[in-house]
C-alpha atoms as a PDB file:
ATOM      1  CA  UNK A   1       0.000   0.000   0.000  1.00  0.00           C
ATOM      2  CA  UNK A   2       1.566   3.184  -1.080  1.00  0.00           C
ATOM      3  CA  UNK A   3       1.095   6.458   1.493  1.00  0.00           C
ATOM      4  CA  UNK A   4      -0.119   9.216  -0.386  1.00  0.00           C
ATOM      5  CA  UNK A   5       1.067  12.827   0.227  1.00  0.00           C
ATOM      6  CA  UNK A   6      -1.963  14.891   2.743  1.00  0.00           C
ATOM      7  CA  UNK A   7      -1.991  18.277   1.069  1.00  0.00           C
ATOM      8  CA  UNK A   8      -2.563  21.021   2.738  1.00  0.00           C
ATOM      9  CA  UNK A   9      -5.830  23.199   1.750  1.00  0.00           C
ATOM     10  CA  UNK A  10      -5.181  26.816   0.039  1.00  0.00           C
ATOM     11  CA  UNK A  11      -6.245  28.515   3.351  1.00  0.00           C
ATOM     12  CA  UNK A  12      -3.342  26.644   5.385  1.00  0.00           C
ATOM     13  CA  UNK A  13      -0.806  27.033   2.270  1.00  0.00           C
ATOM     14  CA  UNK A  14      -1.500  30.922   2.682  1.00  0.00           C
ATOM     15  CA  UNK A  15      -0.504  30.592   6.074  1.00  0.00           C
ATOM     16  CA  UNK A  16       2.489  29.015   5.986  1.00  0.00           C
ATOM     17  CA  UNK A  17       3.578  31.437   2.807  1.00  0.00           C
ATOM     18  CA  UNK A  18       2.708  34.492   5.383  1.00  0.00           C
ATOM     19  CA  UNK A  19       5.072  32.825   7.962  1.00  0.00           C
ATOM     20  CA  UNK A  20       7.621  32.832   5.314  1.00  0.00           C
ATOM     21  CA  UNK A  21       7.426  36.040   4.966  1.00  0.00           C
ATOM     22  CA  UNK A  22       7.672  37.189   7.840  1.00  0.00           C
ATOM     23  CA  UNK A  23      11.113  35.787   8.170  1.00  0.00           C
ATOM     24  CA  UNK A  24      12.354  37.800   5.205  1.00  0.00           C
ATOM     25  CA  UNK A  25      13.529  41.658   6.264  1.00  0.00           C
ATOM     26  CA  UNK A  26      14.066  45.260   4.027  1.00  0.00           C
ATOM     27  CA  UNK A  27      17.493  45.373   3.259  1.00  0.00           C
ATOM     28  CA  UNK A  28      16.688  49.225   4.719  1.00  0.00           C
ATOM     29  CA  UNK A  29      14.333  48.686   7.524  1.00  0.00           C
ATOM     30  CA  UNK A  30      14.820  46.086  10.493  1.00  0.00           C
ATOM     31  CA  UNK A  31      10.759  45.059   9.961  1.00  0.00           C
ATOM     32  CA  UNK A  32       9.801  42.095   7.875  1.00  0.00           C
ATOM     33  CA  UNK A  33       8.366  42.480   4.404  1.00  0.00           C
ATOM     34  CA  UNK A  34       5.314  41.608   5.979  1.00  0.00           C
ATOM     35  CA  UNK A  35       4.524  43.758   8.970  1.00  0.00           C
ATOM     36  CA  UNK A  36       5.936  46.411   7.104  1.00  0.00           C
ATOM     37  CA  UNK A  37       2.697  46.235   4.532  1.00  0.00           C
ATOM     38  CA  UNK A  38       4.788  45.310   1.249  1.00  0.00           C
ATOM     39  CA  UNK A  39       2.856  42.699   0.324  1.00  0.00           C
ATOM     40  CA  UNK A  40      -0.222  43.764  -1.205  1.00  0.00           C
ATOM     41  CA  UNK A  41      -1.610  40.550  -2.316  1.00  0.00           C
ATOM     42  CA  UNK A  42      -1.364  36.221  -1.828  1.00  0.00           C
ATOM     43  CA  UNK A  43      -3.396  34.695  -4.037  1.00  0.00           C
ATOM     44  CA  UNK A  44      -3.289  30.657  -4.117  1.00  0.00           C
ATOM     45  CA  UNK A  45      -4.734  28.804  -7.159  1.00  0.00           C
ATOM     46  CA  UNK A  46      -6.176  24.979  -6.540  1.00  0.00           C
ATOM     47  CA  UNK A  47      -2.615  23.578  -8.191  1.00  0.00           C
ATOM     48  CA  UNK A  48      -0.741  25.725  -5.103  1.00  0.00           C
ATOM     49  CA  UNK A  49       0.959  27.985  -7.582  1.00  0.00           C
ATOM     50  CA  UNK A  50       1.632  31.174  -5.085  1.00  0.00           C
ATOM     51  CA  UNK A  51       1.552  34.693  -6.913  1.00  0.00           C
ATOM     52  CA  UNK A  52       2.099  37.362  -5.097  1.00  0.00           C
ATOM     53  CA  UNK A  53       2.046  41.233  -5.711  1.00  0.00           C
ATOM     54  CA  UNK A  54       4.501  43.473  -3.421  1.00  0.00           C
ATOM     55  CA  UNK A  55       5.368  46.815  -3.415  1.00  0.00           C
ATOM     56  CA  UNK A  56       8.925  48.106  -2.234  1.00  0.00           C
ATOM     57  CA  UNK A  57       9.109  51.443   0.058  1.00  0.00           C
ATOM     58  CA  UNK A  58      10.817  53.614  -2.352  1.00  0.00           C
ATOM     59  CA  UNK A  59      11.127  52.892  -6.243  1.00  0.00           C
ATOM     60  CA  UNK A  60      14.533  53.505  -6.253  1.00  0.00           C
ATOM     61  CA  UNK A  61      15.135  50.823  -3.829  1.00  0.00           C
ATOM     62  CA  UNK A  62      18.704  49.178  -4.711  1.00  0.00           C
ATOM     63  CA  UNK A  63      17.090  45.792  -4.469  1.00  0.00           C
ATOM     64  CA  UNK A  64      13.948  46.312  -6.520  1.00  0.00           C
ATOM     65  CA  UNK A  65      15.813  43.789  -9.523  1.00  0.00           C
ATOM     66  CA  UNK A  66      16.956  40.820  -6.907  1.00  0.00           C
ATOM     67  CA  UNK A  67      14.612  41.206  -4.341  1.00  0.00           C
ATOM     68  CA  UNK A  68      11.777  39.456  -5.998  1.00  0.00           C
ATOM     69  CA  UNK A  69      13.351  36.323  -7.168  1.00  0.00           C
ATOM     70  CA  UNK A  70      15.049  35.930  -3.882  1.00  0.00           C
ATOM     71  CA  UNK A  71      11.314  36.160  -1.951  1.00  0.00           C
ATOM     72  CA  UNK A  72      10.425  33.711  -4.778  1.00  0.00           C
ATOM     73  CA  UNK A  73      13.277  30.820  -4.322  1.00  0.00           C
ATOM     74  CA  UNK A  74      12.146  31.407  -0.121  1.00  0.00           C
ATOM     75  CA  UNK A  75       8.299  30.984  -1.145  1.00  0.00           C
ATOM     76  CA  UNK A  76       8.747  28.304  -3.050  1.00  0.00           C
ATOM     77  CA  UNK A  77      10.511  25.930  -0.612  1.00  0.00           C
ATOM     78  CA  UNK A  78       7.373  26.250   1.551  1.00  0.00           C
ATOM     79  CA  UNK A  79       5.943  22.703   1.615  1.00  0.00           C
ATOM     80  CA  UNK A  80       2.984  22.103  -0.826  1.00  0.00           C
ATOM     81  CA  UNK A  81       3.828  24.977  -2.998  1.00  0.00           C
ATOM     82  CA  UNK A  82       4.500  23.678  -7.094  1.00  0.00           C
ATOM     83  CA  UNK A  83       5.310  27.395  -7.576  1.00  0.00           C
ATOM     84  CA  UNK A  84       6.025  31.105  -6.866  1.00  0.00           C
ATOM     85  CA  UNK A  85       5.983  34.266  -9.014  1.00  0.00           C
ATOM     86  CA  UNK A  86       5.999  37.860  -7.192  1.00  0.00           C
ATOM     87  CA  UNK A  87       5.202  40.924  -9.226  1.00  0.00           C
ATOM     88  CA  UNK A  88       6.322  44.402  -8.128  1.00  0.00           C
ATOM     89  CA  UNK A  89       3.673  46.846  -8.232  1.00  0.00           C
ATOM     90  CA  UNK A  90       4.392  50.537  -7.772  1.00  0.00           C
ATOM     91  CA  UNK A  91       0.531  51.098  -7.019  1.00  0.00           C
ATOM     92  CA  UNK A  92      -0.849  51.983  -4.170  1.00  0.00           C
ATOM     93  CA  UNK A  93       2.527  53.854  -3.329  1.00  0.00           C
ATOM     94  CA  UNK A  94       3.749  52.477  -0.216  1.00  0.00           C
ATOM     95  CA  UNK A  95       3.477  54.892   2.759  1.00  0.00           C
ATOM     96  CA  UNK A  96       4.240  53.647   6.601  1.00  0.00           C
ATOM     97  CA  UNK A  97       0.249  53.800   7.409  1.00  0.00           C
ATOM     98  CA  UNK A  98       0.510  50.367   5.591  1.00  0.00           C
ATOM     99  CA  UNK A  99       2.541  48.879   8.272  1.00  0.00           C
ATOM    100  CA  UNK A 100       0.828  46.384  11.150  1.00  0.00           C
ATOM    101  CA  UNK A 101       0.863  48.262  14.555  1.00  0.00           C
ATOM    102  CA  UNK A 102       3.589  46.158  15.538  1.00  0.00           C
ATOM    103  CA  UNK A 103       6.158  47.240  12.829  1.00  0.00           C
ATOM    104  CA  UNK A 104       5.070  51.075  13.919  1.00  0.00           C
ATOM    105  CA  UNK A 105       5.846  50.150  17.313  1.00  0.00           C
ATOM    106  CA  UNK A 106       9.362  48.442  16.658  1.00  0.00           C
ATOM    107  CA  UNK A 107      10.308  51.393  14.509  1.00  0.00           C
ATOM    108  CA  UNK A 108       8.999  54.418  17.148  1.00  0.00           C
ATOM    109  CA  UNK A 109       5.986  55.638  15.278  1.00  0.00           C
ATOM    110  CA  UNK A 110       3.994  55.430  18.269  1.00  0.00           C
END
């Protein structure tokens, strides 16, 4: 009898890609990628492909041509994902009311 593989659903996938992200920081800012509000958008398909649209705090950004792939390769060694693609979007700029409480906190904006 041969053990098949348990997938996990989109919802836990999601969850597991957030808690990826949150290990990966701005080369500028001490704050994950996450808290900080860069990531506009996770969207999952039913084959776990992961695409994900992100935003960087300033255009100019040094990393804006590296950053992405690297946040790819990391998404993409999350269990159950087949495959990663981030987009940059430049739209909504980023401003720091798009950062969690907790990144506002860490950086003295309270």
């Amino acid at each position: 009898m041969s053990e098949q593989l348990i997938k996990p659903s989109v919802a836990e996938l999601k969850e597991d890609v957030i808690d990826m992200l949150k290990t990966i920081y701005d080369p500028e800012i001490p704050v994950n990628i996450y808290e900080l509000g860069l990531i506009y958008e996770i969207d999952i398909s039913d084959a776990f492909v992961v695409d994900i649209k992100m935003t960087l705090t300033a255009p100019g950004c040094p990393v804006a041509q590296s950053f992405p792939g690297e946040i790819e390769g990391k998404v993409s060694s999350v269990s159950g994902v087949a495959e990663a693609h981030v987009e940059l979007v430049w739209e909504p700029m980023w401003t720091k009311d798009m950062m969690s409480e907790a990144a506002q906190l860490q950086l003295g904006f309270f």
